[in-house]
Structures are given as C-alpha cells and as structure tokens.
C-alpha atoms as a PDB file:
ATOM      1  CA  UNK A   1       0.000   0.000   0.000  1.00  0.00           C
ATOM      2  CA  UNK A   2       1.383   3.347  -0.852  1.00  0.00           C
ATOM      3  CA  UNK A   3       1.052   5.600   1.945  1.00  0.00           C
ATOM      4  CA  UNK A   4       2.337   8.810   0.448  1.00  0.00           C
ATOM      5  CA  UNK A   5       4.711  10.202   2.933  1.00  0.00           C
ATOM      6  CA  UNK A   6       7.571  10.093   0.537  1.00  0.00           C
ATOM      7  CA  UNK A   7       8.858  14.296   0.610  1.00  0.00           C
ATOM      8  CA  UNK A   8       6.666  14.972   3.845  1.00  0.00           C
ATOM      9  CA  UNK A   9       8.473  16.739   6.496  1.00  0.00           C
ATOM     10  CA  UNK A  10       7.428  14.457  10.397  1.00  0.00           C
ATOM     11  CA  UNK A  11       9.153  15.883  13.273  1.00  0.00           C
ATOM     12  CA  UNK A  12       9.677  12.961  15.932  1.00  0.00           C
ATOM     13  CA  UNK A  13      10.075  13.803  19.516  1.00  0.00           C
ATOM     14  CA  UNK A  14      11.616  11.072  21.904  1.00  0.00           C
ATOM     15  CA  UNK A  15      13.452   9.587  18.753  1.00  0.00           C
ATOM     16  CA  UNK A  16      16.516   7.933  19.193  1.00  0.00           C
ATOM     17  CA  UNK A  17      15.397   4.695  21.082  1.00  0.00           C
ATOM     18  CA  UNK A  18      12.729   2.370  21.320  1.00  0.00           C
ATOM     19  CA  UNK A  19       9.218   2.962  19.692  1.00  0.00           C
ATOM     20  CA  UNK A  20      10.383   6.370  18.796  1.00  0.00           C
ATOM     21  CA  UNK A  21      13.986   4.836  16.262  1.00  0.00           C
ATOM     22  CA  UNK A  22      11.255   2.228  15.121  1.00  0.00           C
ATOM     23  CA  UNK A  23       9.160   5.045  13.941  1.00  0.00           C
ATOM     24  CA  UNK A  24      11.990   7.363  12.940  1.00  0.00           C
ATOM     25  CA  UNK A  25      13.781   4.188  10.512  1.00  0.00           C
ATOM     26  CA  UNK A  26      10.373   3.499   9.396  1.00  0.00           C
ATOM     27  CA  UNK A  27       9.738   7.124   8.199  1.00  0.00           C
ATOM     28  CA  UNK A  28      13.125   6.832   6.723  1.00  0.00           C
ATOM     29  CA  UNK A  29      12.307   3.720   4.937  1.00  0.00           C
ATOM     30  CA  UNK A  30       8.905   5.615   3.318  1.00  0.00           C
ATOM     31  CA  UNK A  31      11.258   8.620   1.843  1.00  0.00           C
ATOM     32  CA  UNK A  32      10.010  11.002   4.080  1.00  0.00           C
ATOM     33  CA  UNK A  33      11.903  13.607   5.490  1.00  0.00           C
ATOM     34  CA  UNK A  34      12.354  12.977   9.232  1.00  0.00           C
ATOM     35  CA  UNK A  35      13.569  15.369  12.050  1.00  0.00           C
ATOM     36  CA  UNK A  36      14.163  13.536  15.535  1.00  0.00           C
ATOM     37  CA  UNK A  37      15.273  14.158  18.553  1.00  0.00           C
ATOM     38  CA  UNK A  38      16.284  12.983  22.198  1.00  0.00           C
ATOM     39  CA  UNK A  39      17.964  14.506  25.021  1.00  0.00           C
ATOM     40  CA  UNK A  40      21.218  11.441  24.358  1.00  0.00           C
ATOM     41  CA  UNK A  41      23.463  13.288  22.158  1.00  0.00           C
ATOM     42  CA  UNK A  42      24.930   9.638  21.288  1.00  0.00           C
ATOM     43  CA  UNK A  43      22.276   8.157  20.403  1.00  0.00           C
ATOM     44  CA  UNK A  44      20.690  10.874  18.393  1.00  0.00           C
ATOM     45  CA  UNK A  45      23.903  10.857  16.470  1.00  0.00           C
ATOM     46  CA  UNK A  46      24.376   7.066  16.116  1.00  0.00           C
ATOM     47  CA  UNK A  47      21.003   6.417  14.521  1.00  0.00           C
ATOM     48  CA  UNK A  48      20.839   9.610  12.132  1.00  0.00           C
ATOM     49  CA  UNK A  49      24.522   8.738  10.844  1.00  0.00           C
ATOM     50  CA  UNK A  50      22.523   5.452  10.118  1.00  0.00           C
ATOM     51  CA  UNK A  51      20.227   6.631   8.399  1.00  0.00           C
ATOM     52  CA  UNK A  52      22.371   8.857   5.975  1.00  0.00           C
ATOM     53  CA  UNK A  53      24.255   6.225   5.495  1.00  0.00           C
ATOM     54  CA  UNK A  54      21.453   4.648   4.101  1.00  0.00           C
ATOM     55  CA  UNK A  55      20.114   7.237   2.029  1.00  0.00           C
ATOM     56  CA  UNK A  56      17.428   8.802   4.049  1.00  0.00           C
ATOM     57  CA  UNK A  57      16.850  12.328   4.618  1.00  0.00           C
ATOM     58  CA  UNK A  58      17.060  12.872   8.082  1.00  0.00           C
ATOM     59  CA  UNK A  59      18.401  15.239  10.947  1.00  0.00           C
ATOM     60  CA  UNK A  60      18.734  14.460  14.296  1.00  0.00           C
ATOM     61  CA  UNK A  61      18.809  17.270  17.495  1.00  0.00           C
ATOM     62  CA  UNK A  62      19.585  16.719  20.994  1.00  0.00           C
ATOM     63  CA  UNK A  63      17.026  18.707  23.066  1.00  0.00           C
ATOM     64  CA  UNK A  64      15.236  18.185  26.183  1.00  0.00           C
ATOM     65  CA  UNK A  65      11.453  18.685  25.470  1.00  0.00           C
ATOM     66  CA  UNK A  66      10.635  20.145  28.469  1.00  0.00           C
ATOM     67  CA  UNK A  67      12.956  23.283  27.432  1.00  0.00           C
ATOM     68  CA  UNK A  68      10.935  25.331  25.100  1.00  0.00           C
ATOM     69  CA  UNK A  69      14.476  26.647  23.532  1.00  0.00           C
ATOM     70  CA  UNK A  70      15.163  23.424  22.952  1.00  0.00           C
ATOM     71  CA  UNK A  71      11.719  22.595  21.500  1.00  0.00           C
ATOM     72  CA  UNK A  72      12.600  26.307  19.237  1.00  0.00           C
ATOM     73  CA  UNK A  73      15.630  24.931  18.042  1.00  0.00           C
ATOM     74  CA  UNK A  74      13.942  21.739  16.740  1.00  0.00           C
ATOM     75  CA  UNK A  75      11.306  22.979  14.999  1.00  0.00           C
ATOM     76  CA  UNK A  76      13.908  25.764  13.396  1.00  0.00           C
ATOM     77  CA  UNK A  77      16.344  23.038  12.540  1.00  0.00           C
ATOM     78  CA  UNK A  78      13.424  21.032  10.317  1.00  0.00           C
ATOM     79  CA  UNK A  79      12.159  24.484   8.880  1.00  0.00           C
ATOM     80  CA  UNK A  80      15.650  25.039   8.053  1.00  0.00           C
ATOM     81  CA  UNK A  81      16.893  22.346   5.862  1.00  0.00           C
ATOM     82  CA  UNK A  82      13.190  21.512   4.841  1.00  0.00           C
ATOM     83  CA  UNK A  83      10.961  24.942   4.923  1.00  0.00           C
ATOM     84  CA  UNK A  84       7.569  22.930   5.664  1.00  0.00           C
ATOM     85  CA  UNK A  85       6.187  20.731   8.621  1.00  0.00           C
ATOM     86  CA  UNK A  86       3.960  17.928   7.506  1.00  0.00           C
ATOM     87  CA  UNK A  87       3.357  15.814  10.816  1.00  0.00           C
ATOM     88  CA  UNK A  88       4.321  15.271  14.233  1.00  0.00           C
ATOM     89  CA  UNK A  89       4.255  12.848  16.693  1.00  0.00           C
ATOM     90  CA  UNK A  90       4.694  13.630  20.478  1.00  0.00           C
ATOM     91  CA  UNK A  91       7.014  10.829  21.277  1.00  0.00           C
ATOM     92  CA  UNK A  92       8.891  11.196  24.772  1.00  0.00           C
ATOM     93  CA  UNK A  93       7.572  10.144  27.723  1.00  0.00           C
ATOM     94  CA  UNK A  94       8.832   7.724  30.699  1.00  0.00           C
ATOM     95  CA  UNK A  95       6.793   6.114  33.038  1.00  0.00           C
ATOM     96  CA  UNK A  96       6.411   7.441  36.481  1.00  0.00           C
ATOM     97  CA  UNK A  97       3.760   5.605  38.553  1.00  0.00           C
ATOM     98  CA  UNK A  98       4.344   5.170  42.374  1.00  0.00           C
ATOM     99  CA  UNK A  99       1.684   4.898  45.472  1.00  0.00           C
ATOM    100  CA  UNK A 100       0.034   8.201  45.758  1.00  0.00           C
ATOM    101  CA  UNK A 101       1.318   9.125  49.448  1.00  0.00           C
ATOM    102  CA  UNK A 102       4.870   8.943  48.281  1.00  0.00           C
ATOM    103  CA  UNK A 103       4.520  11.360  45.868  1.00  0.00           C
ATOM    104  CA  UNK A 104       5.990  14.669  45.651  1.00  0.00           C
ATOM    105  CA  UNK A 105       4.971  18.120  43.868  1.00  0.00           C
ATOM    106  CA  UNK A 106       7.975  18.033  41.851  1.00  0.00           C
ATOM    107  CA  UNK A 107       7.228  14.841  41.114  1.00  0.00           C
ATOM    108  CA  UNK A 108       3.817  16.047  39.370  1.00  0.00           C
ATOM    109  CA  UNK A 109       5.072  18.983  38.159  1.00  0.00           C
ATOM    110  CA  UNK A 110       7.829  16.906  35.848  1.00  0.00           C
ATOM    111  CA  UNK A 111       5.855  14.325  34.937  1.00  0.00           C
ATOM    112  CA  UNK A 112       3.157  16.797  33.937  1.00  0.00           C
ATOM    113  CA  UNK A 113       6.009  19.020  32.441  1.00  0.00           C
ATOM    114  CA  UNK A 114       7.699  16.169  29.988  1.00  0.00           C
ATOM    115  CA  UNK A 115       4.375  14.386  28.961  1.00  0.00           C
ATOM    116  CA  UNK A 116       1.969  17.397  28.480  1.00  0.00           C
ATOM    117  CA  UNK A 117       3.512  20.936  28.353  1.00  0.00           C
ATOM    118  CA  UNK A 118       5.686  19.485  26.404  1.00  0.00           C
ATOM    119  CA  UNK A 119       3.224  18.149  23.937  1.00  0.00           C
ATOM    120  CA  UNK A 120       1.322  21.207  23.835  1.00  0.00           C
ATOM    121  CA  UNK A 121       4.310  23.734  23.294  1.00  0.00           C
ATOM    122  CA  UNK A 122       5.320  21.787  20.481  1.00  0.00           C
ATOM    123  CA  UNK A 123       2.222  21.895  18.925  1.00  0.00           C
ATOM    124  CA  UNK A 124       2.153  25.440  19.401  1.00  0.00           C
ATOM    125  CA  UNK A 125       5.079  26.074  17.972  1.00  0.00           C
ATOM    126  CA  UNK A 126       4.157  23.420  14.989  1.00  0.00           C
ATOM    127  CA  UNK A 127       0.795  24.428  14.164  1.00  0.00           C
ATOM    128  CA  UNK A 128       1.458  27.832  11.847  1.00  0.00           C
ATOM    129  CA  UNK A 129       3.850  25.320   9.372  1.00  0.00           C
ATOM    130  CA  UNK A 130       1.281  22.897   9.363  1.00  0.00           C
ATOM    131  CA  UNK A 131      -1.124  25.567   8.627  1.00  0.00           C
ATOM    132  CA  UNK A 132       0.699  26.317   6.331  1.00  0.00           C
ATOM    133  CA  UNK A 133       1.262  22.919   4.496  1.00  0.00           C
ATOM    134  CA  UNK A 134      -2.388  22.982   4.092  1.00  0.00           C
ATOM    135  CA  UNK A 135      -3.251  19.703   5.994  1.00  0.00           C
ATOM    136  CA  UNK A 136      -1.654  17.764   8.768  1.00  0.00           C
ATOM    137  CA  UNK A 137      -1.467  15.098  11.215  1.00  0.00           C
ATOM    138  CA  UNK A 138      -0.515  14.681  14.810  1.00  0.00           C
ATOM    139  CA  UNK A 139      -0.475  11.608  16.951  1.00  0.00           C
ATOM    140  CA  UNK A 140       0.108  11.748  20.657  1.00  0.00           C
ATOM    141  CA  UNK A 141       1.906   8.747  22.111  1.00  0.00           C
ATOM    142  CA  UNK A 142       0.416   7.620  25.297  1.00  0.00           C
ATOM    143  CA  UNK A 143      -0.367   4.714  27.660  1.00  0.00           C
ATOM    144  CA  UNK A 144      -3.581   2.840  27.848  1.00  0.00           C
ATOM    145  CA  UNK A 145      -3.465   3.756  31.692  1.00  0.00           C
ATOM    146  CA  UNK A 146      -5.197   7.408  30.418  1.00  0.00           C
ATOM    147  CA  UNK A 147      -8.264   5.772  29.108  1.00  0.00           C
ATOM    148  CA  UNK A 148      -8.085   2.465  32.122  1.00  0.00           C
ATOM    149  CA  UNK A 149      -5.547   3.615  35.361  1.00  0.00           C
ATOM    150  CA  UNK A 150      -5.088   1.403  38.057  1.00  0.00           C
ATOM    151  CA  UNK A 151      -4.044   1.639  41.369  1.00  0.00           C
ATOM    152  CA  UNK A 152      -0.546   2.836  41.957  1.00  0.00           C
ATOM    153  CA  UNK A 153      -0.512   4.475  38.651  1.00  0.00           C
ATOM    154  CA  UNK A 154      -0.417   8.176  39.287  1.00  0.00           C
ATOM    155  CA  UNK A 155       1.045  10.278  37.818  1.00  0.00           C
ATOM    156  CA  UNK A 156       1.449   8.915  34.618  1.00  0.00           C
ATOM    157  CA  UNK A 157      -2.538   7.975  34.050  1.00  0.00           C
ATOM    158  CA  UNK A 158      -3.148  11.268  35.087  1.00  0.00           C
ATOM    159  CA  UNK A 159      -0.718  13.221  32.651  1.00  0.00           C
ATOM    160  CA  UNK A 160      -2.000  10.463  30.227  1.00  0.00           C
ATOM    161  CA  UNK A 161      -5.380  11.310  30.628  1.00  0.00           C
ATOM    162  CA  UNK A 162      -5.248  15.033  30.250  1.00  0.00           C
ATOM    163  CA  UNK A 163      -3.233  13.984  26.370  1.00  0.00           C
ATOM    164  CA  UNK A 164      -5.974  11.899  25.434  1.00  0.00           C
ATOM    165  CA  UNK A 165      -8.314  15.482  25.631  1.00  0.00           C
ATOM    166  CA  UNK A 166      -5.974  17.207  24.689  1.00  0.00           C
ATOM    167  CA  UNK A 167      -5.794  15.067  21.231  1.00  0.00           C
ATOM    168  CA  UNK A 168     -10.023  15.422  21.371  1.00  0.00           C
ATOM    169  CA  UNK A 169     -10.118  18.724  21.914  1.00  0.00           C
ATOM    170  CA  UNK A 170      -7.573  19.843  19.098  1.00  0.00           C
ATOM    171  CA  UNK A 171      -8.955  17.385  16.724  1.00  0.00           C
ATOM    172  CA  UNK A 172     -12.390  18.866  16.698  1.00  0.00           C
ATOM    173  CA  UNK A 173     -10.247  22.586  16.836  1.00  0.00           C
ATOM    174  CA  UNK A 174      -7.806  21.877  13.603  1.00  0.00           C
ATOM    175  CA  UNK A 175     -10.703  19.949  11.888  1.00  0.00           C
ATOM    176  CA  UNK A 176     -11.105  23.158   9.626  1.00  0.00           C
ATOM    177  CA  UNK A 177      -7.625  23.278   8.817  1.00  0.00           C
ATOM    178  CA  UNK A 178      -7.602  19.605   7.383  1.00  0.00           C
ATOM    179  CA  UNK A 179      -4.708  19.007  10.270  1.00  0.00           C
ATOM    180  CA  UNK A 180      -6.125  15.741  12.075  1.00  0.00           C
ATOM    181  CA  UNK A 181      -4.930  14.641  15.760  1.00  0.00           C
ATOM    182  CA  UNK A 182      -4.822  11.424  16.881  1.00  0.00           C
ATOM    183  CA  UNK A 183      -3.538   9.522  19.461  1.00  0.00           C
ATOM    184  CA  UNK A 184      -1.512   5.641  20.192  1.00  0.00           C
ATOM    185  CA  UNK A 185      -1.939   4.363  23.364  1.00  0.00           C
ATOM    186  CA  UNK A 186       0.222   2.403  24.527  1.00  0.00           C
ATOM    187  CA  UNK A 187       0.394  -1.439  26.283  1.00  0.00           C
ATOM    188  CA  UNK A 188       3.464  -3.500  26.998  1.00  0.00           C
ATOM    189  CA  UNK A 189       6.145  -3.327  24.443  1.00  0.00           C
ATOM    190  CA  UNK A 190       9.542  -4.550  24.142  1.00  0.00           C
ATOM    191  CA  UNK A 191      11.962  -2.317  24.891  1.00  0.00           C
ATOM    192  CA  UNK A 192      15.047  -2.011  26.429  1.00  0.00           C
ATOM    193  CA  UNK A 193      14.173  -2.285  29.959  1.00  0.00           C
ATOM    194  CA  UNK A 194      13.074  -5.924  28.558  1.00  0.00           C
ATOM    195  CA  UNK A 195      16.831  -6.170  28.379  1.00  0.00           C
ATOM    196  CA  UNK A 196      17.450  -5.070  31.773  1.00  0.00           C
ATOM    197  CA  UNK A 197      14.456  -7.006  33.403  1.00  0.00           C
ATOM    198  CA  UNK A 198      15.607 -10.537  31.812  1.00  0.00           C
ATOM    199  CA  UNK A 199      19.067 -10.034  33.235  1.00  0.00           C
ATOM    200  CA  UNK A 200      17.962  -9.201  37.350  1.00  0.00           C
ATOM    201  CA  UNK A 201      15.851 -12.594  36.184  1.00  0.00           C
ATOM    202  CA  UNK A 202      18.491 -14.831  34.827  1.00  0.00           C
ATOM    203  CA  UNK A 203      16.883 -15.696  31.978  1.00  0.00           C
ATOM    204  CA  UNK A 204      16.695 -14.746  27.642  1.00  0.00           C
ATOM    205  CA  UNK A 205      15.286 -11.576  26.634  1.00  0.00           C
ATOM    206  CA  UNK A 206      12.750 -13.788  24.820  1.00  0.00           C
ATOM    207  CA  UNK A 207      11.759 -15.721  28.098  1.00  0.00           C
ATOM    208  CA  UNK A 208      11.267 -12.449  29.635  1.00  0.00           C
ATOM    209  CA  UNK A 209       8.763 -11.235  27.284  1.00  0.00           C
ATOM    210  CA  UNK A 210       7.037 -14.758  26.673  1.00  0.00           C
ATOM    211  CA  UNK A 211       6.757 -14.741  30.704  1.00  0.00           C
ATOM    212  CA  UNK A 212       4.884 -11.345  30.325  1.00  0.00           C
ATOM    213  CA  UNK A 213       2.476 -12.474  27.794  1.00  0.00           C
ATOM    214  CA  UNK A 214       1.354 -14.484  30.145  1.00  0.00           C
ATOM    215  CA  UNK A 215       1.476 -13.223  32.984  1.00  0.00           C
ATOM    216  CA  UNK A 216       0.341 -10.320  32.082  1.00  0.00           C
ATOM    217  CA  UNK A 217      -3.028 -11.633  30.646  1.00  0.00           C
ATOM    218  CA  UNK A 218      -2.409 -10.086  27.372  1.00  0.00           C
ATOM    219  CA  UNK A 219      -5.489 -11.717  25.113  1.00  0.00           C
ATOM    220  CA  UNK A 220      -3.312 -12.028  21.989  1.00  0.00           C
ATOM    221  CA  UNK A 221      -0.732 -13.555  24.893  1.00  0.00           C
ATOM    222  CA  UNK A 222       2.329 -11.441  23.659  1.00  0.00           C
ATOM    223  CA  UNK A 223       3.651  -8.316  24.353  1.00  0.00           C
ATOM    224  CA  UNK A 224       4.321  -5.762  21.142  1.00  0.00           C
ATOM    225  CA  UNK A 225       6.811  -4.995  18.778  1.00  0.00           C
ATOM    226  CA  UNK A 226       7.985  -1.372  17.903  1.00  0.00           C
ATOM    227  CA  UNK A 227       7.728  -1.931  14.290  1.00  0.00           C
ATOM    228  CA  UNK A 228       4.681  -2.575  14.702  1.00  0.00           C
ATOM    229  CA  UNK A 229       4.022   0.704  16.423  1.00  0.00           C
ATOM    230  CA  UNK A 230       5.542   2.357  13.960  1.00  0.00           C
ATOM    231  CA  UNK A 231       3.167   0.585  10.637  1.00  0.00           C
ATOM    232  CA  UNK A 232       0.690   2.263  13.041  1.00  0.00           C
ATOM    233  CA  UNK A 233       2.043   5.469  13.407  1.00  0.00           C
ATOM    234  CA  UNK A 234       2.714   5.595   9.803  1.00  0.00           C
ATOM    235  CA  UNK A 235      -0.988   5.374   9.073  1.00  0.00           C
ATOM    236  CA  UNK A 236      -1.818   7.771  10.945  1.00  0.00           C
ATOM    237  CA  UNK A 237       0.453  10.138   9.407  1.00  0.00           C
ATOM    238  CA  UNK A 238      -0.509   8.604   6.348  1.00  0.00           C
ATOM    239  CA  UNK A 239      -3.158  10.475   3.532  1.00  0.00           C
ATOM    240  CA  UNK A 240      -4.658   6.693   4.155  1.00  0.00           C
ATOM    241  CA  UNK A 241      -6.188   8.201   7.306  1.00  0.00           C
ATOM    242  CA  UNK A 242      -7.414  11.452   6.185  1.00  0.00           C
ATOM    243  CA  UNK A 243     -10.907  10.668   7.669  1.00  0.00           C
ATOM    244  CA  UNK A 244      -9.450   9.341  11.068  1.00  0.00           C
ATOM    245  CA  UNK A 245      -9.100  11.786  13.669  1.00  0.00           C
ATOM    246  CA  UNK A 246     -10.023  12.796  17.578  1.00  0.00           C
ATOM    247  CA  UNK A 247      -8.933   8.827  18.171  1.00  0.00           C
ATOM    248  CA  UNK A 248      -7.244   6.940  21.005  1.00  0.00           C
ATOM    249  CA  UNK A 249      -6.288   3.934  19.180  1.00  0.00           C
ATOM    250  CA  UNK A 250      -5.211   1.169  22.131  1.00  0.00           C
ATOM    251  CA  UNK A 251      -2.186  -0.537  20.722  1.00  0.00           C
ATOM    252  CA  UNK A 252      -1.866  -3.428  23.467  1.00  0.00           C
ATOM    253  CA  UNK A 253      -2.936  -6.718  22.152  1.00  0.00           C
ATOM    254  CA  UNK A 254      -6.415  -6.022  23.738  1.00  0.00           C
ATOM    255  CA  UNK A 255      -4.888  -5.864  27.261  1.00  0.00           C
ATOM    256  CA  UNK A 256      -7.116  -2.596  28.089  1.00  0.00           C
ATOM    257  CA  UNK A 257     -10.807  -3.018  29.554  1.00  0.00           C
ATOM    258  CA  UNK A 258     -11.780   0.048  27.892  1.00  0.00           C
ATOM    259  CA  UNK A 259     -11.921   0.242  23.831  1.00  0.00           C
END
C-alpha cells in the first residue's frame, strides 16, 4: 500500500530509542523527510549517521522537550533544511507511577512538564507550518493507563489522561484546517528495559517477554513490537487516514478493559 509520505516533512520527539527509532527508521524507509530528537546526544547521532548512510533524509537534534528553547531549536532546525512541517508525533515520555502518598509536587510537576507541556508547546510552535502545508497530522503517544488507570498508577494515568483530551479537543479545533490529531496508546512493548528485566531474572530476553504475555493476561498472549508501532504510526500520518481523527487507538494486544 502506498502511503504517500515520501517528501513529507514528520518531526519525531523522543526519537533515538525504542518505539520512537522504530518510527523514525520506518519514516526513513517511506522517503520522508524525518527530524528527531532525544535529550542522548549519542544516540541521536548514532542512529541519524545510520540513516544517511542509508540514504534517508534525516536530521537528528539533541534537546530536552521540556525546554521550550530546545523545543525552538527543533522545529527551526526542520524548517531550516526543509521549509515545511507535515506531521508530528509527540514521542517522549517515561513512566512514572508510584503509590500516591509517596509522591511529591515536583514529582507532578515533571511528569506533567515532559508528557503534556511538552506536547502542547510543540504543537504550538508546529501548528502555523502545518497551517501552512495545508493539511496535517498529529499523533500523541500515550499509555492505555489514560483511558483504564489502576491503582498505583499516578502520575502517569493522570498526565495520560489530560493527552488523550488534549488530542479530542484539538482534533475537533484543527478539523477546519484539514490538520487531524490522533492519538496511540500504549500497552506492553519490548523495549530495552526488557533487556534489563531478563538479566535481574536470569533468563533470555525472549523468556522475559514470553513470561509477560502471560502473565500479564495479554489476550493475543504477547507483548508488542515497535515496528509494529511504527506501521501504526505511519498510518496515521498517512493520507490513508485522512478521515481518522479525535482517536485513542489502544495498541496493546487487547490488554485494556476500555476500547
């Protein structure tokens, strides 16, 4: 299927690992034009030297994306080199989720800071190119906690939830504008903590994850793959979605009670 994102310009925050290098190779892969970025300068370097050494198009940044002069010198860096912004996906994020009572206000305050302010400056400072472009997409990345949270999972469901209106609220705003927002919402994916978690455990990275599948009572009874985060990502950045917006999409094997 041709998803026409050859020459687009997608700006990809949280880039350089996990779901986010997925996404950023598999841009790379469909000719678009892909600026990333990460606060690892290492790792920001390592995969974009990859990637021009395979003939993509693509810039990587270090910034920290709760620094709005970071989050400037991003956006300038695409419109730079490319003069347009085509899509965006709001990529970084860690998970934060202890027992309420040991929680601090700083503790809110930065996880509030890294997985909404920074979603919504960027979007701000996005939204006149995209404008401008004449149509659009967004996708938030969050956790299936914002739609279902649990116990013990504060902050993170919280900051979660307030994305997944967020990505509503805009949709129904930038409808006019032909610039859709969407959202991914995240279940248990590999990743490198899999890495980490199989080694306190003695056993493969591949036991570690077929243990979770389990254990975890994930219906399709395995946990995800970022590739295939990223074929959904691309759709959604795709002109194959272009009646698809103001969506949470649950990417989590069906783990989530609420659709």
């Amino acid at each position: 299927m041709e998803l026409g994102l050859a020459g687009k310009v997608v700006l990809v925050t949280g880039g350089s690992d996990g779901l986010g290098a997925a996404l950023v190779r598999a841009l790379s892969q469909e000719r678009a034009k892909v600026a990333f970025c990460a606060r690892s300068e290492d790792r920001v370097q390592a995969l974009a030297g990859e990637l021009v050494a395979a003939g993509g198009d693509v810039i990587g940044v270090r910034a920290d994306v709760r620094q709005e002069a970071d989050l400037e010198r991003f956006v300038a860096a695409a419109l730079d080199r490319w003069g347009r912004i085509d899509g965006l996906v709001n990529n970084a994020g860690a998970s934060s989720a202890v027992p309420f009572d040991a929680q601090t206000e700083s503790l809110w305050d930065e996880d509030l800071d890294l997985k909404l302010r920074a979603a919504i400056r960027l979007i701000r400072l996005t939204l006149p190119h995209l404008r401008t472009a004449g149509a659009g997409s967004i996708v938030n990345v969050l956790a299936i906690s914002g739609k279902a949270p649990g116990a013990g999972s504060t902050p993170t469901s919280v900051s979660r939830a307030a994305g997944l209106a967020l990505t509503k609220a805009l949709s129904r705003e930038f409808g006019p504008d032909q610039i859709r927002v969407n959202a991914v919402l995240i279940g248990i994916v590999r990743s490198g903590q899999g890495q980490r978690g199989a080694a306190a455990q003695g056993v493969t990275v591949e036991e570690y994850y077929d243990k979770i599948g389990v254990t975890a009572n994930i219906p399709v009874g395995r946990v995800g793959l970022p590739s295939e985060f990223a074929d959904l990502a691309l759709f959604l950045l795709s002109e194959r979605s272009a009646f698809i917006t103001g969506v949470g999409i649950n990417f989590d094997g069906g783990l989530s009670p609420v659709t």
